[in-house]
C-alpha atoms as a PDB file:
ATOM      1  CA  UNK A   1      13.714 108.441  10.094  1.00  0.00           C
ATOM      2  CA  UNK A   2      15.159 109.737   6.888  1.00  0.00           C
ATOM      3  CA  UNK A   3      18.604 108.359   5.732  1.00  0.00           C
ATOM      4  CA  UNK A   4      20.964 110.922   4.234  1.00  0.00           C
ATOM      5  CA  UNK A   5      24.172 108.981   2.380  1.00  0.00           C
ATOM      6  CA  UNK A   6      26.502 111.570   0.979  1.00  0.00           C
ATOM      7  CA  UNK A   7      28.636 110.538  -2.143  1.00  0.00           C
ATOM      8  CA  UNK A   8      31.596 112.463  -3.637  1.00  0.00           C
ATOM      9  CA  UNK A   9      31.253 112.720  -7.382  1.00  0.00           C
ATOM     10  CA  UNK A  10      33.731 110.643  -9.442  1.00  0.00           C
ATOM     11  CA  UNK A  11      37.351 111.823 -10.611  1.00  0.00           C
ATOM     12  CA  UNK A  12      38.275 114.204 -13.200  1.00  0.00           C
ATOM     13  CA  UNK A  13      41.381 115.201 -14.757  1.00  0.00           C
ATOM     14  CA  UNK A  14      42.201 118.246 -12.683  1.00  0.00           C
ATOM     15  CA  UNK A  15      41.893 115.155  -9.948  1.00  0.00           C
ATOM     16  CA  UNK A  16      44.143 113.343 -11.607  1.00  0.00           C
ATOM     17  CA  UNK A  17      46.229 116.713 -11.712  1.00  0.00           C
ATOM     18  CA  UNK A  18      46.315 117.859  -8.254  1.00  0.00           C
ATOM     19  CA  UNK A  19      45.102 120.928  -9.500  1.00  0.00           C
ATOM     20  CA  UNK A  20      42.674 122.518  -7.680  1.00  0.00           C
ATOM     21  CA  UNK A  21      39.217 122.735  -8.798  1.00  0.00           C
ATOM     22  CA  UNK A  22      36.279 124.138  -5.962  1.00  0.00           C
ATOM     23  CA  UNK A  23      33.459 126.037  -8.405  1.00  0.00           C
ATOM     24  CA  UNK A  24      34.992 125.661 -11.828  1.00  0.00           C
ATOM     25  CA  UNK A  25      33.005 123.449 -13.843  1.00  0.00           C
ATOM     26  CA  UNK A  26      34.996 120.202 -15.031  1.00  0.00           C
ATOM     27  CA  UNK A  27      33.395 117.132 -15.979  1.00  0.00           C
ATOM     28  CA  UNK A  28      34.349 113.497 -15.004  1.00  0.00           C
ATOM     29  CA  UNK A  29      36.927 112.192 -16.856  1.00  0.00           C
ATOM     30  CA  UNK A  30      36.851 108.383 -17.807  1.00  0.00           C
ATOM     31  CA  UNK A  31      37.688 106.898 -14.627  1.00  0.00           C
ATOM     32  CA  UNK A  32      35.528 109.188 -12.558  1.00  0.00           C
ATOM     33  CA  UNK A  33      32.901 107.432 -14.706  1.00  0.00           C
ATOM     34  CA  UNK A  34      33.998 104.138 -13.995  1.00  0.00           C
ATOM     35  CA  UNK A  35      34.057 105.346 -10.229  1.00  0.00           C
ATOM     36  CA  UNK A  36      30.558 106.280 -10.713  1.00  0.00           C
ATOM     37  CA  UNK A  37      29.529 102.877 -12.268  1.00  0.00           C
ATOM     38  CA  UNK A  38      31.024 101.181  -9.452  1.00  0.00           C
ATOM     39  CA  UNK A  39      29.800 102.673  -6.655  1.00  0.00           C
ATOM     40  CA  UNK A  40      26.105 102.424  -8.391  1.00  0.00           C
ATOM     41  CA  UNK A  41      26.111  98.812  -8.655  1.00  0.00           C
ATOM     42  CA  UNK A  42      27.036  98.250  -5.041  1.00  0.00           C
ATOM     43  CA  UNK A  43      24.297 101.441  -4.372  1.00  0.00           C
ATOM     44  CA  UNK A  44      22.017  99.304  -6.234  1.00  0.00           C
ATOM     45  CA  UNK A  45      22.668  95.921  -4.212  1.00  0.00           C
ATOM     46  CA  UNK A  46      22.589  97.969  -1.114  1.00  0.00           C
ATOM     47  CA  UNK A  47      19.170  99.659  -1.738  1.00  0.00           C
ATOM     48  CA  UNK A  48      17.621  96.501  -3.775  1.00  0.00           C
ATOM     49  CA  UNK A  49      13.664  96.844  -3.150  1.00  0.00           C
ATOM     50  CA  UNK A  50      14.031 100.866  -2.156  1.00  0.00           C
ATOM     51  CA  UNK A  51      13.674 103.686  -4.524  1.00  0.00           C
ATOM     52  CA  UNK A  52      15.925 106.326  -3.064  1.00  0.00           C
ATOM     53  CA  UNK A  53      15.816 109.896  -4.088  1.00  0.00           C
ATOM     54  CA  UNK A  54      19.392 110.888  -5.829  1.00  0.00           C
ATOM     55  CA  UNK A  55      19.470 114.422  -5.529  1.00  0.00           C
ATOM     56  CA  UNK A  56      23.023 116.663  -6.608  1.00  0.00           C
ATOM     57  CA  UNK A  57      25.302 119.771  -7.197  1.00  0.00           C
ATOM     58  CA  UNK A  58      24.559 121.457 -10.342  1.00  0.00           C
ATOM     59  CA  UNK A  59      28.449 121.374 -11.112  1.00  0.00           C
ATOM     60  CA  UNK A  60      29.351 118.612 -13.995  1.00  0.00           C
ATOM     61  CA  UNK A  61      31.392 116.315 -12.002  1.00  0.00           C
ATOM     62  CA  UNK A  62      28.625 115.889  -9.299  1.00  0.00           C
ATOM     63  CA  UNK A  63      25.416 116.230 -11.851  1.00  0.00           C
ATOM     64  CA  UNK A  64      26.411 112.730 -13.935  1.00  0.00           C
ATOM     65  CA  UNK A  65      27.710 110.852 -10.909  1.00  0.00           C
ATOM     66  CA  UNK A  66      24.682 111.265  -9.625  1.00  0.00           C
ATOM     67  CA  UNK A  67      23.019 110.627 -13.421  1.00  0.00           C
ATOM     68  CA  UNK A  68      24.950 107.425 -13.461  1.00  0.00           C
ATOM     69  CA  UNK A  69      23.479 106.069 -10.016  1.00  0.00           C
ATOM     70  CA  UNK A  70      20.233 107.531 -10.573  1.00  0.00           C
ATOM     71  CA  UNK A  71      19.947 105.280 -14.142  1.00  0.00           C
ATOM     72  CA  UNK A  72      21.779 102.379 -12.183  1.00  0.00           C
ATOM     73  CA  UNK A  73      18.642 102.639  -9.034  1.00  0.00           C
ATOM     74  CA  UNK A  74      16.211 103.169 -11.544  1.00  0.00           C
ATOM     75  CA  UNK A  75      15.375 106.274  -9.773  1.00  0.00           C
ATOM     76  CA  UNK A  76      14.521 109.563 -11.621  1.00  0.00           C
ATOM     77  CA  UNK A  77      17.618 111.799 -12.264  1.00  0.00           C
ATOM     78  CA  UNK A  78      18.449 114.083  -9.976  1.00  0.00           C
ATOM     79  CA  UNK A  79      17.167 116.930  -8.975  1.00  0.00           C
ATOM     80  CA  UNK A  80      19.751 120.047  -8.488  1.00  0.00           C
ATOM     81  CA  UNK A  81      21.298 122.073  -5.966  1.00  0.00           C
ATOM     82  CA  UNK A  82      23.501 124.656  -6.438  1.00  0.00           C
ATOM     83  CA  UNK A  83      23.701 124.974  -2.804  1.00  0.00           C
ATOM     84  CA  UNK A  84      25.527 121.244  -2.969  1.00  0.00           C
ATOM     85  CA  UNK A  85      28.216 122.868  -4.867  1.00  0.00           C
ATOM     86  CA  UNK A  86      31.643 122.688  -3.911  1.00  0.00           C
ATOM     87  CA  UNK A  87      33.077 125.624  -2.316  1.00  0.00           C
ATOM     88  CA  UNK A  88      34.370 128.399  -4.056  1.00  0.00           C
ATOM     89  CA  UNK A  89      38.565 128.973  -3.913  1.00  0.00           C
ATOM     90  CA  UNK A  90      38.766 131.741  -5.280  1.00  0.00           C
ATOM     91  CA  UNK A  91      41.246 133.178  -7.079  1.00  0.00           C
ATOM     92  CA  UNK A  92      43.206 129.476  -6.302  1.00  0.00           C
ATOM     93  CA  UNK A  93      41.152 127.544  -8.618  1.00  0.00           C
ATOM     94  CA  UNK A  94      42.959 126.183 -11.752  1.00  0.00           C
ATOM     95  CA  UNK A  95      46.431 126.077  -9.427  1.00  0.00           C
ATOM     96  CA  UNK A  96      48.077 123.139  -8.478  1.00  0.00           C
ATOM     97  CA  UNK A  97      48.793 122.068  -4.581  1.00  0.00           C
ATOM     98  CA  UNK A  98      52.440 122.696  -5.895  1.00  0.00           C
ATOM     99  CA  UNK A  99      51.619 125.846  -7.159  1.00  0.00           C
ATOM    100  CA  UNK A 100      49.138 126.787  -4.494  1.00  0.00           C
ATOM    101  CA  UNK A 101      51.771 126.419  -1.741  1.00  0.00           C
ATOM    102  CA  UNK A 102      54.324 128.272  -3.651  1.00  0.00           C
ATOM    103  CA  UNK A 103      52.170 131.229  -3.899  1.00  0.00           C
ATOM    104  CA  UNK A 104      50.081 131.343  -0.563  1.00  0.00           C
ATOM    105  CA  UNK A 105      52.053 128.659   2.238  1.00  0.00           C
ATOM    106  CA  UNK A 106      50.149 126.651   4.260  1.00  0.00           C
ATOM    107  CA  UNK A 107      46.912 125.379   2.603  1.00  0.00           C
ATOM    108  CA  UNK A 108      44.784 127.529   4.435  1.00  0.00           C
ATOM    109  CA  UNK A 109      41.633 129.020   2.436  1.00  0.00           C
ATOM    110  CA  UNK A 110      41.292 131.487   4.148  1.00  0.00           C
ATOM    111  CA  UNK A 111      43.691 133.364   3.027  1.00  0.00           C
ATOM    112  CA  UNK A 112      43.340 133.188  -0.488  1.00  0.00           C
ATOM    113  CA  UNK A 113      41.545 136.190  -1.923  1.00  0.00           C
ATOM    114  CA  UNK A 114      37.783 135.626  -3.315  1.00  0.00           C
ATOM    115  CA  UNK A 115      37.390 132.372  -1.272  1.00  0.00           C
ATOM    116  CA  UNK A 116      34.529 131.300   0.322  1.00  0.00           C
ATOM    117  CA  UNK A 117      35.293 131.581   3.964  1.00  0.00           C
ATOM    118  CA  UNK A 118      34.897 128.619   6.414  1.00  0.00           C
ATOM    119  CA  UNK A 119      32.013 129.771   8.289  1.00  0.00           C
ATOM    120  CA  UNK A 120      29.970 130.337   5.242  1.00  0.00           C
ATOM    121  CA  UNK A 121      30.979 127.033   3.521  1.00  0.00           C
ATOM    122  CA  UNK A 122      29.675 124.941   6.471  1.00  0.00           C
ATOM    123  CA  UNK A 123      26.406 127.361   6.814  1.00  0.00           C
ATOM    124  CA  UNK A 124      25.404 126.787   3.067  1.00  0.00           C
ATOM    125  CA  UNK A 125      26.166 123.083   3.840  1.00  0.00           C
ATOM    126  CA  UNK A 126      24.097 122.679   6.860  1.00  0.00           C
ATOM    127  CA  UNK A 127      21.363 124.793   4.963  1.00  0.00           C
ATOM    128  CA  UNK A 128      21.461 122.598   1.719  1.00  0.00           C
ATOM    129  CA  UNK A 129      20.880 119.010   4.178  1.00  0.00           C
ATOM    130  CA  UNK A 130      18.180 120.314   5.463  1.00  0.00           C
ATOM    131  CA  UNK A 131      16.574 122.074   2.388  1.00  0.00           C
ATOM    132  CA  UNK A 132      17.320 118.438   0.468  1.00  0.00           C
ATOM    133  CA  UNK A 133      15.908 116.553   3.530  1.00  0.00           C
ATOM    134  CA  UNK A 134      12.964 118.833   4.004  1.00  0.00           C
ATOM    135  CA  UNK A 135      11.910 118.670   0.146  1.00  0.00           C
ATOM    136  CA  UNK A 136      12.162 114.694   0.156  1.00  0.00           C
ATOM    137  CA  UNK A 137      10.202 114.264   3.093  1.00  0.00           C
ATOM    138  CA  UNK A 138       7.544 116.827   1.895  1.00  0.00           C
ATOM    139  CA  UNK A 139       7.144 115.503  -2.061  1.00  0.00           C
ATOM    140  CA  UNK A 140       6.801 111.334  -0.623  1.00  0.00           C
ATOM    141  CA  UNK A 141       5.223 112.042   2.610  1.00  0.00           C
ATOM    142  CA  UNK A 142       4.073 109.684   4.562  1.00  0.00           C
ATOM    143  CA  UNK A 143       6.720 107.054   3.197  1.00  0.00           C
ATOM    144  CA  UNK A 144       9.919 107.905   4.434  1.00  0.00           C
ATOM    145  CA  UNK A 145      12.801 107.285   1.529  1.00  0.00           C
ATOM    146  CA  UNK A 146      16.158 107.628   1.638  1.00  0.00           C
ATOM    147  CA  UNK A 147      18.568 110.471   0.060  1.00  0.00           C
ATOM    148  CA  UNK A 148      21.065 110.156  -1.995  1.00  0.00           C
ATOM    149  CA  UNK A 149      23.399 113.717  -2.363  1.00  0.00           C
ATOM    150  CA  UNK A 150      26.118 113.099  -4.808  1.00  0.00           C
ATOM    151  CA  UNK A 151      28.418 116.792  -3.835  1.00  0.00           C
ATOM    152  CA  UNK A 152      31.753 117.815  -3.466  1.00  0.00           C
ATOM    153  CA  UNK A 153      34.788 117.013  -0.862  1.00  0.00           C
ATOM    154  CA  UNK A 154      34.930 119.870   0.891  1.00  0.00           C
ATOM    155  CA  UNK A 155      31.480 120.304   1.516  1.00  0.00           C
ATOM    156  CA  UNK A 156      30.949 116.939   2.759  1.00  0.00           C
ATOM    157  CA  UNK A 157      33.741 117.337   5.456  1.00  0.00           C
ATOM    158  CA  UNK A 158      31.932 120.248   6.942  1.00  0.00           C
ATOM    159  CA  UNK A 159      28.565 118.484   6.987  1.00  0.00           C
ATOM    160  CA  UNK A 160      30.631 115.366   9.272  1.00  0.00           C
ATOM    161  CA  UNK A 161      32.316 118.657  11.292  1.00  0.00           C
ATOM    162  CA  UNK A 162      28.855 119.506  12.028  1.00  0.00           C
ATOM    163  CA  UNK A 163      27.688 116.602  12.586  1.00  0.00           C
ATOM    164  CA  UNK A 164      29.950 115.204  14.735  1.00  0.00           C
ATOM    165  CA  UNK A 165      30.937 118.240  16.944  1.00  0.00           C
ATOM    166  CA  UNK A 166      33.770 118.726  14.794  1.00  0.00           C
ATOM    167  CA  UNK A 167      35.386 115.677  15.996  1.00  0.00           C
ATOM    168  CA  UNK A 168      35.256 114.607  12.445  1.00  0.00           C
ATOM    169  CA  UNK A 169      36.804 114.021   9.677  1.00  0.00           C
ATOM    170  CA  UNK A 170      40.140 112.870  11.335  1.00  0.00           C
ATOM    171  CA  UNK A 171      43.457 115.086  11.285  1.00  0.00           C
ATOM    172  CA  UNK A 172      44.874 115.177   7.922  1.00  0.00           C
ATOM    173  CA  UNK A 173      41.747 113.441   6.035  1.00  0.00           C
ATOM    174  CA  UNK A 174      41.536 116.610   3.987  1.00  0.00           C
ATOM    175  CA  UNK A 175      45.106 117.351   3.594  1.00  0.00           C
ATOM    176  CA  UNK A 176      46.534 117.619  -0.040  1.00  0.00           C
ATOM    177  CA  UNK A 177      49.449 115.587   0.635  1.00  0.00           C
ATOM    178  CA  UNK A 178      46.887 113.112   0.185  1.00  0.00           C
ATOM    179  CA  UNK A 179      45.095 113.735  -2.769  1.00  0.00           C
ATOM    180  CA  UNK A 180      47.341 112.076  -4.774  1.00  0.00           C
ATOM    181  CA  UNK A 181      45.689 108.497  -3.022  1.00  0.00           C
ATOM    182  CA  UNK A 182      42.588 109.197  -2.701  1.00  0.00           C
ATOM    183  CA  UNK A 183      41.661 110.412  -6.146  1.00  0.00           C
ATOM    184  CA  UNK A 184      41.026 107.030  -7.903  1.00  0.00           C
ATOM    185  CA  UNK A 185      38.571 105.511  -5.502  1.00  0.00           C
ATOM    186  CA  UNK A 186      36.872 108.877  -5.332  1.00  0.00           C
ATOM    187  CA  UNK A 187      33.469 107.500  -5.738  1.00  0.00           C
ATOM    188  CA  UNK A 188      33.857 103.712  -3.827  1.00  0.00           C
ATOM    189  CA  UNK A 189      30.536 103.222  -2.103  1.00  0.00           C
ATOM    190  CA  UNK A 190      29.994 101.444   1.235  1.00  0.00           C
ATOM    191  CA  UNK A 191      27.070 100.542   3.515  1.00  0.00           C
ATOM    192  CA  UNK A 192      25.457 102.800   6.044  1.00  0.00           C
ATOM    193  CA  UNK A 193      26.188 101.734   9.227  1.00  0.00           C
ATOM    194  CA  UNK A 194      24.538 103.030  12.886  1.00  0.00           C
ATOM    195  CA  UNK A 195      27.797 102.499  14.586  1.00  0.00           C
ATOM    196  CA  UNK A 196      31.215 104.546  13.120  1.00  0.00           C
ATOM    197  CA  UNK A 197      33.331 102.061  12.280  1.00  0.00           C
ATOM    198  CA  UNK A 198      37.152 102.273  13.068  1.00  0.00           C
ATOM    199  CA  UNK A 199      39.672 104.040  10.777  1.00  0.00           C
ATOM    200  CA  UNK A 200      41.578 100.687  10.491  1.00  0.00           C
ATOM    201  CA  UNK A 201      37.994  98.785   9.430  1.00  0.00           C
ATOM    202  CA  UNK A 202      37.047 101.853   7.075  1.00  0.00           C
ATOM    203  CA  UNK A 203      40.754 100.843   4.974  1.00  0.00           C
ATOM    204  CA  UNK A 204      40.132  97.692   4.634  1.00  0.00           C
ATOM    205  CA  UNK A 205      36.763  98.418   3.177  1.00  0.00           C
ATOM    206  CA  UNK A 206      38.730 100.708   0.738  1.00  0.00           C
ATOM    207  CA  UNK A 207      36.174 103.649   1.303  1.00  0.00           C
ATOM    208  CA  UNK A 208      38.021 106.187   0.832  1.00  0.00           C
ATOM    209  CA  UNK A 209      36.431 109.341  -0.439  1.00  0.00           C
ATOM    210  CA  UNK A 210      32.926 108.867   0.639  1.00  0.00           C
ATOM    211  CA  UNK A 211      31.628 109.904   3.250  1.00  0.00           C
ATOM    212  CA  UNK A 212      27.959 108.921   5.056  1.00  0.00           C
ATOM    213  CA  UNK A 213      25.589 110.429   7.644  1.00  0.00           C
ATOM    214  CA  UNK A 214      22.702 108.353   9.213  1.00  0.00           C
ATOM    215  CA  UNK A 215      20.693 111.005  10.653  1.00  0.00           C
ATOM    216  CA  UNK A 216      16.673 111.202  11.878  1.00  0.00           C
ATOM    217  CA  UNK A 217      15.568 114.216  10.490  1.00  0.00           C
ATOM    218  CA  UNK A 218      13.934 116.235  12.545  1.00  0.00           C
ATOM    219  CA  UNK A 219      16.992 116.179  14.753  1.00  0.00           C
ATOM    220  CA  UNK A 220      18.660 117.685  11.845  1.00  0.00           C
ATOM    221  CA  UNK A 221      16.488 119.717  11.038  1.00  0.00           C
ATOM    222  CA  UNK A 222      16.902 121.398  14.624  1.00  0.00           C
ATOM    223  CA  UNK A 223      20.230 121.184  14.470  1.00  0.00           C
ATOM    224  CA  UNK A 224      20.936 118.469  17.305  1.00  0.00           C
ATOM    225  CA  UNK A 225      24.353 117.044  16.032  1.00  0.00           C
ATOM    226  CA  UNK A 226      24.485 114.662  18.653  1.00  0.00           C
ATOM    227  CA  UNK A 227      21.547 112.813  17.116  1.00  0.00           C
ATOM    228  CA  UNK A 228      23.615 112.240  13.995  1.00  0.00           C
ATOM    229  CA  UNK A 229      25.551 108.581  13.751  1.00  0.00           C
ATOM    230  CA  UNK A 230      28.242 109.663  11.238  1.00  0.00           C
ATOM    231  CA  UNK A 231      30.776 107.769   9.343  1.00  0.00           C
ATOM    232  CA  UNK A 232      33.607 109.193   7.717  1.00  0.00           C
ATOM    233  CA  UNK A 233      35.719 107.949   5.028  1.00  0.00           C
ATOM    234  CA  UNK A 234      37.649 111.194   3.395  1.00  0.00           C
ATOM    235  CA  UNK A 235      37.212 114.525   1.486  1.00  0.00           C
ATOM    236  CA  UNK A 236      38.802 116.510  -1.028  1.00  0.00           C
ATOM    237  CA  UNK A 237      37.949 119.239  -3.903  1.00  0.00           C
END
């Protein structure tokens, strides 16, 4: 069985801005980092003994959160995907959610020109787990090691929506209303658990924008979703 944990990179300041970011390269800003830090110390307690394979988006944000918990592991760096990245919003990106919503209504990608379009978002998604998966079982076969992905919000929600039937991530999770809470504890790590814990437990763990699958990976690979135990703590840009 092969243990995929999914980690959203750290905060930067168009985070801290509410302005919206998808394929534009920013880095992390100084509390992103400290996110980072964080959640590779408790990474580190969590896989004490292990050496996990930290694998990431090519993008900035995602390349040294993954850097940082890579160094804190004592794991190689990671090794990139651009098919991790975060998905494109097109000619959105740069805007506020204040301006966004002034200029298009509802926050609905789809209809903002030059976006990446929902179906192709969560088939590049799907396609990148099981490309990372399928490498890390090939290069340390026959030990089976866990992953580590450090990507993007929006990417990681449709990996739990395919996972999960789409019963997953909760109403609202994604919603940019709340953004503005979620941003600082981008990058709080918590321990991979067989059975989805509650909504009410996941707060009081203060997980917030992280999300986890548990998966065996041939399942995966074949695209069972109902083999997938999934827990879901957020998502965002």
């Amino acid at each position: 069985m092969t243990t995929l944990l999914l980690v959203r990179h750290g905060e930067t300041d168009w985070n801290a801005a509410r302005r919206i970011q998808g394929s534009t390269d920013i880095p992390l800003n100084d509390t992103g980092r400290e996110q980072a830090r964080a959640t590779a110390a408790s990474l580190a307690a969590q896989f004490a003994g292990q050496s996990p394979v930290v694998v990431s988006s090519d993008l900035a944000r995602a390349r040294e959160t993954a850097e940082i918990i890579a160094e804190a592991l004592g794991v190689p760096g990671p090794h990139l995907y651009p098919q991790l990245r975060e998905r494109s919003y097109g000619v959105a990106e740069g805007m506020t959610i204040e301006e966004y919503l002034e200029k298009f209504g509802a926050f609905d990608r789809e209809n903002v020109p030059e976006a990446e379009t929902t179906p192709h978002l969560r088939a590049r998604a799907v396609s990148a787990a099981r490309r990372v998966v399928r490498d890390a079982r090939r290069h340390h076969a026959p030990q089976d090691v866990p992953v580590i992905a450090v990507a993007h919000g929006a990417l990681i929600g449709q990996l739990i929506r395919h996972a999960s039937g789409d019963t997953l991530p909760l109403a609202g999770s994604g919603s940019p209303t709340r953004r503005r809470t979620r941003s600082s504890s981008s990058a709080t790590a918590s321990a991979c658990s067989p059975t989805p814990p509650s909504p009410s437990t996941e707060s009081r763990a203060g997980c917030r924008a992280i999300a986890e699958i548990c998966m065996i990976a041939d399942a995966w690979a074949r695209g069972i979703r109902g083999s997938a135990d999934v827990r879901c703590c957020a998502g965002d840009a």
